[in-house]
C-alpha atoms as a PDB file:
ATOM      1  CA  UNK A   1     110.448 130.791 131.251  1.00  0.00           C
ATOM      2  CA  UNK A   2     108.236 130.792 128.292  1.00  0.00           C
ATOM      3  CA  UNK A   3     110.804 133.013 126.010  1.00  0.00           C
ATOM      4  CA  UNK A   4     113.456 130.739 127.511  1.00  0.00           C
ATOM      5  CA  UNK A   5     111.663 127.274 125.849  1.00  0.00           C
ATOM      6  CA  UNK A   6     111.087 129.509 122.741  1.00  0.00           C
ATOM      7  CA  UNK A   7     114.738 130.838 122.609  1.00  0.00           C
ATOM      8  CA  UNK A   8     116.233 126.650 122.937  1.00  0.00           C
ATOM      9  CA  UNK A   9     113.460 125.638 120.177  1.00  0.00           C
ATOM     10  CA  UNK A  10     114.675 127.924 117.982  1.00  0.00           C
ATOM     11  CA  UNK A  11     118.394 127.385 118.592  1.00  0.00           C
ATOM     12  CA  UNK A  12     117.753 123.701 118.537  1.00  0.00           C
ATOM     13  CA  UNK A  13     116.236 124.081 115.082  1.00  0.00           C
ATOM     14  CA  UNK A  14     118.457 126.137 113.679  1.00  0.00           C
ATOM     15  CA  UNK A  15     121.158 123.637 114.642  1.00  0.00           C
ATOM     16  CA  UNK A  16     119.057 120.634 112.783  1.00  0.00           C
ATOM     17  CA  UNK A  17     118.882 122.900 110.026  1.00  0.00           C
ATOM     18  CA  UNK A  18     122.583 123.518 109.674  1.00  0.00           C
ATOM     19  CA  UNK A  19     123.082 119.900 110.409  1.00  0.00           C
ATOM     20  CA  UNK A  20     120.803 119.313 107.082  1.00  0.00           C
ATOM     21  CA  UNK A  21     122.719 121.477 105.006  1.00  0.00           C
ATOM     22  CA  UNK A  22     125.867 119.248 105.794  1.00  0.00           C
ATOM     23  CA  UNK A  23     124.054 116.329 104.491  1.00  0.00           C
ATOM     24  CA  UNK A  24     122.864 117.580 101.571  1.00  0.00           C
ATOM     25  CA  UNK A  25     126.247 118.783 100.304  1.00  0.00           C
ATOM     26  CA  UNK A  26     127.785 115.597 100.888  1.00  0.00           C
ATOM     27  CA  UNK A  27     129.257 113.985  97.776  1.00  0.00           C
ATOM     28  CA  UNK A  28     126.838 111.984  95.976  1.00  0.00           C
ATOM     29  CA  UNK A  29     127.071 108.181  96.787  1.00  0.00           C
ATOM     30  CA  UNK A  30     125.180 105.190  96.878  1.00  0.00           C
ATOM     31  CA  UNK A  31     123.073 106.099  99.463  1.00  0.00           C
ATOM     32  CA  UNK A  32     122.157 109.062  97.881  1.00  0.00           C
ATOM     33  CA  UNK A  33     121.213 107.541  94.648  1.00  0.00           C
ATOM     34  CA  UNK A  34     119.245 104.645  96.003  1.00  0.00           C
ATOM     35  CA  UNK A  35     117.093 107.569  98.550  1.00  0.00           C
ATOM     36  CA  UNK A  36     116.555 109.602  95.479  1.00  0.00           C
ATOM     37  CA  UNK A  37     115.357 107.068  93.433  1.00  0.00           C
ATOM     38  CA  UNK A  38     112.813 106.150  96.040  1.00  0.00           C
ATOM     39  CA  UNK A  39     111.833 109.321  96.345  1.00  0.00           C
ATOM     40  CA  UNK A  40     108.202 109.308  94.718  1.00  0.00           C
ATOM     41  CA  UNK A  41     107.101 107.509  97.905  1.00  0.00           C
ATOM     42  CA  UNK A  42     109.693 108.732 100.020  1.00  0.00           C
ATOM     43  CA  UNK A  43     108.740 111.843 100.473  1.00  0.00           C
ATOM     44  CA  UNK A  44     104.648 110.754 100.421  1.00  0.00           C
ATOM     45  CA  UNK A  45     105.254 109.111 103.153  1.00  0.00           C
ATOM     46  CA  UNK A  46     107.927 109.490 105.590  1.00  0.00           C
ATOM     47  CA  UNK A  47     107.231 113.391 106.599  1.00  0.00           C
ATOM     48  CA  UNK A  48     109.853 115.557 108.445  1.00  0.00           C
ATOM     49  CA  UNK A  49     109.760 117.805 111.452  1.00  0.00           C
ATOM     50  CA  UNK A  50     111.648 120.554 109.769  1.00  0.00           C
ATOM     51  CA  UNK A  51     109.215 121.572 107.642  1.00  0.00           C
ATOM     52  CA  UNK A  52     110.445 122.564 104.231  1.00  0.00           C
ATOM     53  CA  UNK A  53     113.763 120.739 104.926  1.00  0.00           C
ATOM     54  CA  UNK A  54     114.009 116.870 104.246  1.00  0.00           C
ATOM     55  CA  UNK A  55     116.960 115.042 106.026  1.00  0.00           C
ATOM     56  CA  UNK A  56     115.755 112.010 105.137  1.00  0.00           C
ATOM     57  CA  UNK A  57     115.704 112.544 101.189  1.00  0.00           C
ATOM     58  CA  UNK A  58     119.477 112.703 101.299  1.00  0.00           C
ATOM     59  CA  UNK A  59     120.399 110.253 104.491  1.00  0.00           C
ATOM     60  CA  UNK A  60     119.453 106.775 105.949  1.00  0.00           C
ATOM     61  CA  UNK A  61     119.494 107.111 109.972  1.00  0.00           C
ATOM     62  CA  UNK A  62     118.260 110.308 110.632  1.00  0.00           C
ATOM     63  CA  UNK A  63     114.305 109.642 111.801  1.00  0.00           C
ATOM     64  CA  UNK A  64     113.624 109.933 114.839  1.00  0.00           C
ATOM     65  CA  UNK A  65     111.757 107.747 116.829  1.00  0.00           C
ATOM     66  CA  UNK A  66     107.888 109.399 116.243  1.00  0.00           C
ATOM     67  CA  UNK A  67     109.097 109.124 112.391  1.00  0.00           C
ATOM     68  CA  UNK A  68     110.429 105.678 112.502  1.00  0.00           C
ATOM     69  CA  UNK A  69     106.700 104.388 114.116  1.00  0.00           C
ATOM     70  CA  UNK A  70     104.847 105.666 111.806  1.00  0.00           C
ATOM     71  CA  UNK A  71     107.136 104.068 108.784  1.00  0.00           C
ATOM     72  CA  UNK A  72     106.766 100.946 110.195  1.00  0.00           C
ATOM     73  CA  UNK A  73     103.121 101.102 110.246  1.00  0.00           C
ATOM     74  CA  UNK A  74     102.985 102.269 106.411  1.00  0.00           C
ATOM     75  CA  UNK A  75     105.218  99.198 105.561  1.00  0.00           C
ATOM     76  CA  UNK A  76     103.538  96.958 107.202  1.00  0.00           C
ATOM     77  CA  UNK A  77     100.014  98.491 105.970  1.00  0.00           C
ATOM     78  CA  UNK A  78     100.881  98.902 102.584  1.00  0.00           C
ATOM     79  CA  UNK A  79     103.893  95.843 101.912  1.00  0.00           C
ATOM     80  CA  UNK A  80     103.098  92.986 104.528  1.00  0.00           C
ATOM     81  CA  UNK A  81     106.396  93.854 106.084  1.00  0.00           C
ATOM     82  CA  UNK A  82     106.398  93.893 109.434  1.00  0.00           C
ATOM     83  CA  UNK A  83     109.913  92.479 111.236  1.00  0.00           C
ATOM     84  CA  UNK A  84     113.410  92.341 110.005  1.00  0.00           C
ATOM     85  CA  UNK A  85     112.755  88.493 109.474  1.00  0.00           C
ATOM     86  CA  UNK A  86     110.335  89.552 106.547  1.00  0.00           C
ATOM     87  CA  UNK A  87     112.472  92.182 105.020  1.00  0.00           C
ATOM     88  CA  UNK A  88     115.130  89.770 104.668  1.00  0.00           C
ATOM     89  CA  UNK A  89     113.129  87.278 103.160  1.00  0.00           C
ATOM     90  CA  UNK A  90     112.052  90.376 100.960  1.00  0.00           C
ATOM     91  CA  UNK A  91     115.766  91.206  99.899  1.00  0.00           C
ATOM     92  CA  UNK A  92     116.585  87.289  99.552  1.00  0.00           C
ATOM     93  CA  UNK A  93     113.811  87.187  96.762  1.00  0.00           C
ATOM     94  CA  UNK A  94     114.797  90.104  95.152  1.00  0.00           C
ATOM     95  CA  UNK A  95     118.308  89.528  94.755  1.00  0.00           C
ATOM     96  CA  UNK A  96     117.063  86.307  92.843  1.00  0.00           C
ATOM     97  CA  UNK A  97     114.852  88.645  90.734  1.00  0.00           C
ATOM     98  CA  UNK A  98     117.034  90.850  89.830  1.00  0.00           C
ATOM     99  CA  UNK A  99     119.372  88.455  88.644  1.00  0.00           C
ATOM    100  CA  UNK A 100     116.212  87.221  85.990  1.00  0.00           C
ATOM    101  CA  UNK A 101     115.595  90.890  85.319  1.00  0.00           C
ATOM    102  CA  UNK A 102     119.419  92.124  84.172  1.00  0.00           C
ATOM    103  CA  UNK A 103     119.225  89.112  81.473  1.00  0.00           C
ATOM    104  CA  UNK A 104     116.282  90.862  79.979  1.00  0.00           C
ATOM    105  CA  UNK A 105     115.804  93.496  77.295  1.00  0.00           C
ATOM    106  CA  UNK A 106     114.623  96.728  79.418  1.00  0.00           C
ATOM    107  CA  UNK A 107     115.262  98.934  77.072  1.00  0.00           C
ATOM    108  CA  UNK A 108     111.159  99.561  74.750  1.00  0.00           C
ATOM    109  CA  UNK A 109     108.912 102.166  76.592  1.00  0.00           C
ATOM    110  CA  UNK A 110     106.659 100.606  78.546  1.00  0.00           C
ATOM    111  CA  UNK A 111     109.007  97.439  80.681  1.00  0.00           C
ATOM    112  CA  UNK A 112     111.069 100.406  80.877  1.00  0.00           C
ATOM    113  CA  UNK A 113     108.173 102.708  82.856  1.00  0.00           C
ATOM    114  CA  UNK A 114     107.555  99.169  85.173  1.00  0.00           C
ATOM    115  CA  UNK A 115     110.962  98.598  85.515  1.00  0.00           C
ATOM    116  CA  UNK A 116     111.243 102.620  86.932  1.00  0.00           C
ATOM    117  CA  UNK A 117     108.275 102.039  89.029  1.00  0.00           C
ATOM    118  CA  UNK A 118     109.168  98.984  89.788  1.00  0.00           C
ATOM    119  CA  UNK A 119     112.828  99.621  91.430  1.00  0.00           C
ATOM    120  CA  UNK A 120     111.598 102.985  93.202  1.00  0.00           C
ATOM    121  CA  UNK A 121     109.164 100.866  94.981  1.00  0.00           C
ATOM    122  CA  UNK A 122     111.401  98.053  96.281  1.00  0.00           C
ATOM    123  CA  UNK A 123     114.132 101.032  97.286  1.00  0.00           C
ATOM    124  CA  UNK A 124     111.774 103.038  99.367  1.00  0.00           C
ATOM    125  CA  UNK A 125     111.059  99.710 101.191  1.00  0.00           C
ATOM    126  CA  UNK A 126     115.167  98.444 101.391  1.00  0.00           C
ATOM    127  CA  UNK A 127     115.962 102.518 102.398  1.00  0.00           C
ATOM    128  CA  UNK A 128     112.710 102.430 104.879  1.00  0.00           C
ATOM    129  CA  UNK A 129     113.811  99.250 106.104  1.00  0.00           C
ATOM    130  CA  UNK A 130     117.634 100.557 107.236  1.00  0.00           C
ATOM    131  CA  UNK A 131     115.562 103.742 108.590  1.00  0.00           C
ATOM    132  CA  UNK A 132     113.894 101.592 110.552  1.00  0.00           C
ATOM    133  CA  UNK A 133     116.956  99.057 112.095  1.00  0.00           C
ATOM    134  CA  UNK A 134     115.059  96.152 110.069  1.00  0.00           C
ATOM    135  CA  UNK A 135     118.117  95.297 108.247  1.00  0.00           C
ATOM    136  CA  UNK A 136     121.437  96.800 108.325  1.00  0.00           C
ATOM    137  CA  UNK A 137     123.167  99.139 105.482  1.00  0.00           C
ATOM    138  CA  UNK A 138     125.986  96.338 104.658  1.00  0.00           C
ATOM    139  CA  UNK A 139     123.065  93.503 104.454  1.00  0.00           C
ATOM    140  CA  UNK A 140     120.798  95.703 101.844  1.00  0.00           C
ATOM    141  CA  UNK A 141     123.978  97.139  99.436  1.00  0.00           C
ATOM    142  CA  UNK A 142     123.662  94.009  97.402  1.00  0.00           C
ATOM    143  CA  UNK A 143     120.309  94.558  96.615  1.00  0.00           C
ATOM    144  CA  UNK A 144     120.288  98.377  96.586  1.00  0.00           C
ATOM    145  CA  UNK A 145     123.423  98.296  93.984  1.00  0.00           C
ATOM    146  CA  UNK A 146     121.647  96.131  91.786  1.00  0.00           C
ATOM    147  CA  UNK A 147     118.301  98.062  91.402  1.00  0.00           C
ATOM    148  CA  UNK A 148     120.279 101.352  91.448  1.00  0.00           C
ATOM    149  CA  UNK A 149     122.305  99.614  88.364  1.00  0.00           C
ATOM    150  CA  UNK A 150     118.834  98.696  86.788  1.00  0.00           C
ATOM    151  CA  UNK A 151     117.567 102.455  86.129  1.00  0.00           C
ATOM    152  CA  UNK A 152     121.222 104.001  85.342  1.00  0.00           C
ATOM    153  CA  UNK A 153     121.877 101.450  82.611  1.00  0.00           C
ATOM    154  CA  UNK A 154     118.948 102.174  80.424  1.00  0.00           C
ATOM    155  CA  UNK A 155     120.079 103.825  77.754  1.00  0.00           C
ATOM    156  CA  UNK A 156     116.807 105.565  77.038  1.00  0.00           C
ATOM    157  CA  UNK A 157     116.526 107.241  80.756  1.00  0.00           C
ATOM    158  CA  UNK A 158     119.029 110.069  81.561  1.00  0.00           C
ATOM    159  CA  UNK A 159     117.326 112.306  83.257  1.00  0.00           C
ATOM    160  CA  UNK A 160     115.089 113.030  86.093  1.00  0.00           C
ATOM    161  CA  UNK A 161     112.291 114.217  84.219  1.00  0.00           C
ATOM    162  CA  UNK A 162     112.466 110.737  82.246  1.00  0.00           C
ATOM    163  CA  UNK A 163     112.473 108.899  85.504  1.00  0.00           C
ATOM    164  CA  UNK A 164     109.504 110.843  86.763  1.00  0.00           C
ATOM    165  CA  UNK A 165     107.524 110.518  83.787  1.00  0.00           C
ATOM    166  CA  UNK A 166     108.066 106.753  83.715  1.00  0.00           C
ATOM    167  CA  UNK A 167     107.698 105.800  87.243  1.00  0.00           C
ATOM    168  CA  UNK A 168     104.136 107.670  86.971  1.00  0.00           C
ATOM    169  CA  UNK A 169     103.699 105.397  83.719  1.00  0.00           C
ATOM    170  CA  UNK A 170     104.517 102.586  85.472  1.00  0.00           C
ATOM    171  CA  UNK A 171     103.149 103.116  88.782  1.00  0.00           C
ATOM    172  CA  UNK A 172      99.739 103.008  86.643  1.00  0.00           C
ATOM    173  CA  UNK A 173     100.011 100.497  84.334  1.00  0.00           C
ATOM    174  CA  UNK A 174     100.800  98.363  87.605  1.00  0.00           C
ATOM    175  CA  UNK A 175      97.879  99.695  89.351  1.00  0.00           C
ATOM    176  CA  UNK A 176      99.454 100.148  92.503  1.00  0.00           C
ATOM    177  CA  UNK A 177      97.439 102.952  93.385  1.00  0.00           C
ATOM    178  CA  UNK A 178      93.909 104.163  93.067  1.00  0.00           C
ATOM    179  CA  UNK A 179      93.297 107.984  91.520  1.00  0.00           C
ATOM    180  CA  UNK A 180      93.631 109.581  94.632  1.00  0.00           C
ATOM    181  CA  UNK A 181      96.988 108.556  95.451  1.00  0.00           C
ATOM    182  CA  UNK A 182      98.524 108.699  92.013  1.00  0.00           C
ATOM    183  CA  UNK A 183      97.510 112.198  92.121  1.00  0.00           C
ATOM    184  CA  UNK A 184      98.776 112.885  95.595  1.00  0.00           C
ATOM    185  CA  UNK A 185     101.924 111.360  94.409  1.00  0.00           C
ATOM    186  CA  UNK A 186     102.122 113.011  90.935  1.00  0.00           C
ATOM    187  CA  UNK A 187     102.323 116.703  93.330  1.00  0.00           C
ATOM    188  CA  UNK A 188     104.899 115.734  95.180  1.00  0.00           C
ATOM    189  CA  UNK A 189     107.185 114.187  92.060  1.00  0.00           C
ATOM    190  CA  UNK A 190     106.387 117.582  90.428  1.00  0.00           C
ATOM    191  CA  UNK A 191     107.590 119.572  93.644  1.00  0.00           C
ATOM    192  CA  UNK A 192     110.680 117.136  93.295  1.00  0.00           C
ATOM    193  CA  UNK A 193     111.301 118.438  90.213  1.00  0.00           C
ATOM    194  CA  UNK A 194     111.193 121.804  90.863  1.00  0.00           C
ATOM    195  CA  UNK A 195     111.815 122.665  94.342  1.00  0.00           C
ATOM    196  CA  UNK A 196     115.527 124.108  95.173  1.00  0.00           C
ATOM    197  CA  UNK A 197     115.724 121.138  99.025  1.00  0.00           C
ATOM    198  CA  UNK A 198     115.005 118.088  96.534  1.00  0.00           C
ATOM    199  CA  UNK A 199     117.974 115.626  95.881  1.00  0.00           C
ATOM    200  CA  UNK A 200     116.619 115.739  91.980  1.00  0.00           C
END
């Protein structure tokens, strides 16, 4: 009985693994871009069951329900955000400030490294927030395409190396975290830069 619930764990993962690979040869789309640019807190903190392999840094809907908790807590802990009512207040406001931000010159060094910071932030919490049913795919697009739009137009930023370097820039001169977590952080945006599963 024991080999038996070992044998079905096994298969089961190795079905969620194939299941993965599908995903993450899927054609790169919007969803894609706006989960990869999130990434830097992405993948701190929403963790997967599948150990080295990440469904959730290539697709919205795939957490399950132990992972879904515990990304409501953190954006609720760390982003006041704790109902759909509030994220759509959330996406209202941005919309507006985006529309303020696209008439502005983004394009010197440092507005450029808040700007990074800046969008990844507000995309893990519109990706996070479809994860977790607080507002629907359709209903965040707007917002999504707009930051999405706001790191691929600057000229000075083609590459993900660039992005990393100035979302770490940014991420500090905003002081969103203390030393501890920008260096937890900075680990994980190297290992998205060099490991083989990351959608960089």
């Amino acid at each position: 009985a024991i080999n038996e619930g070992i044998n079905e764990a096994k298969e089961e993962q190795k079905q969620e693994i194939e299941e993965y690979q599908k995903i993450k040869n899927t054609p790169v789309n919007l969803e894609k871009k706006a989960i990869a640019l999130s990434c830097p807190l992405r993948e701190v903190l929403i963790s997967s069951n599948l150990g080295g392999f990440s469904p959730h840094l290539y697709k919205l809907g795939v957490l399950t329900e132990k992972e879904k908790n515990e990304a409501k807590k953190l954006l609720s802990r760390d982003f006041n955000i704790s109902s759909a009512e509030s994220l759509q207040t959330y996406c209202d406001e941005l919309i507006k400030a985006m529309i303020t931000l696209s008439k502005e010159n983004i394009d010197n060094e440092i507005s450029s490294s808040l700007v990074v910071a800046s969008v990844s932030i507000k995309l893990y919490i519109l990706t996070t927030g479809v994860d977790i049913e607080y507002i629907t795919w359709e209903n965040a697009q707007p917002a999504i395409a707009e930051l999405v739009e706001a790191i691929t137009k600057q000229s000075n930023t083609y590459s993900w190396k660039q992005i990393a370097e100035r979302f770490m820039k940014g991420e500090k001169e905003a002081g969103v975290n203390n030393a501890l977590g920008r260096k937890i952080i900075q680990s994980r945006v190297e290992w998205l830069l060099t490991n083989e599963e990351s959608p960089w």
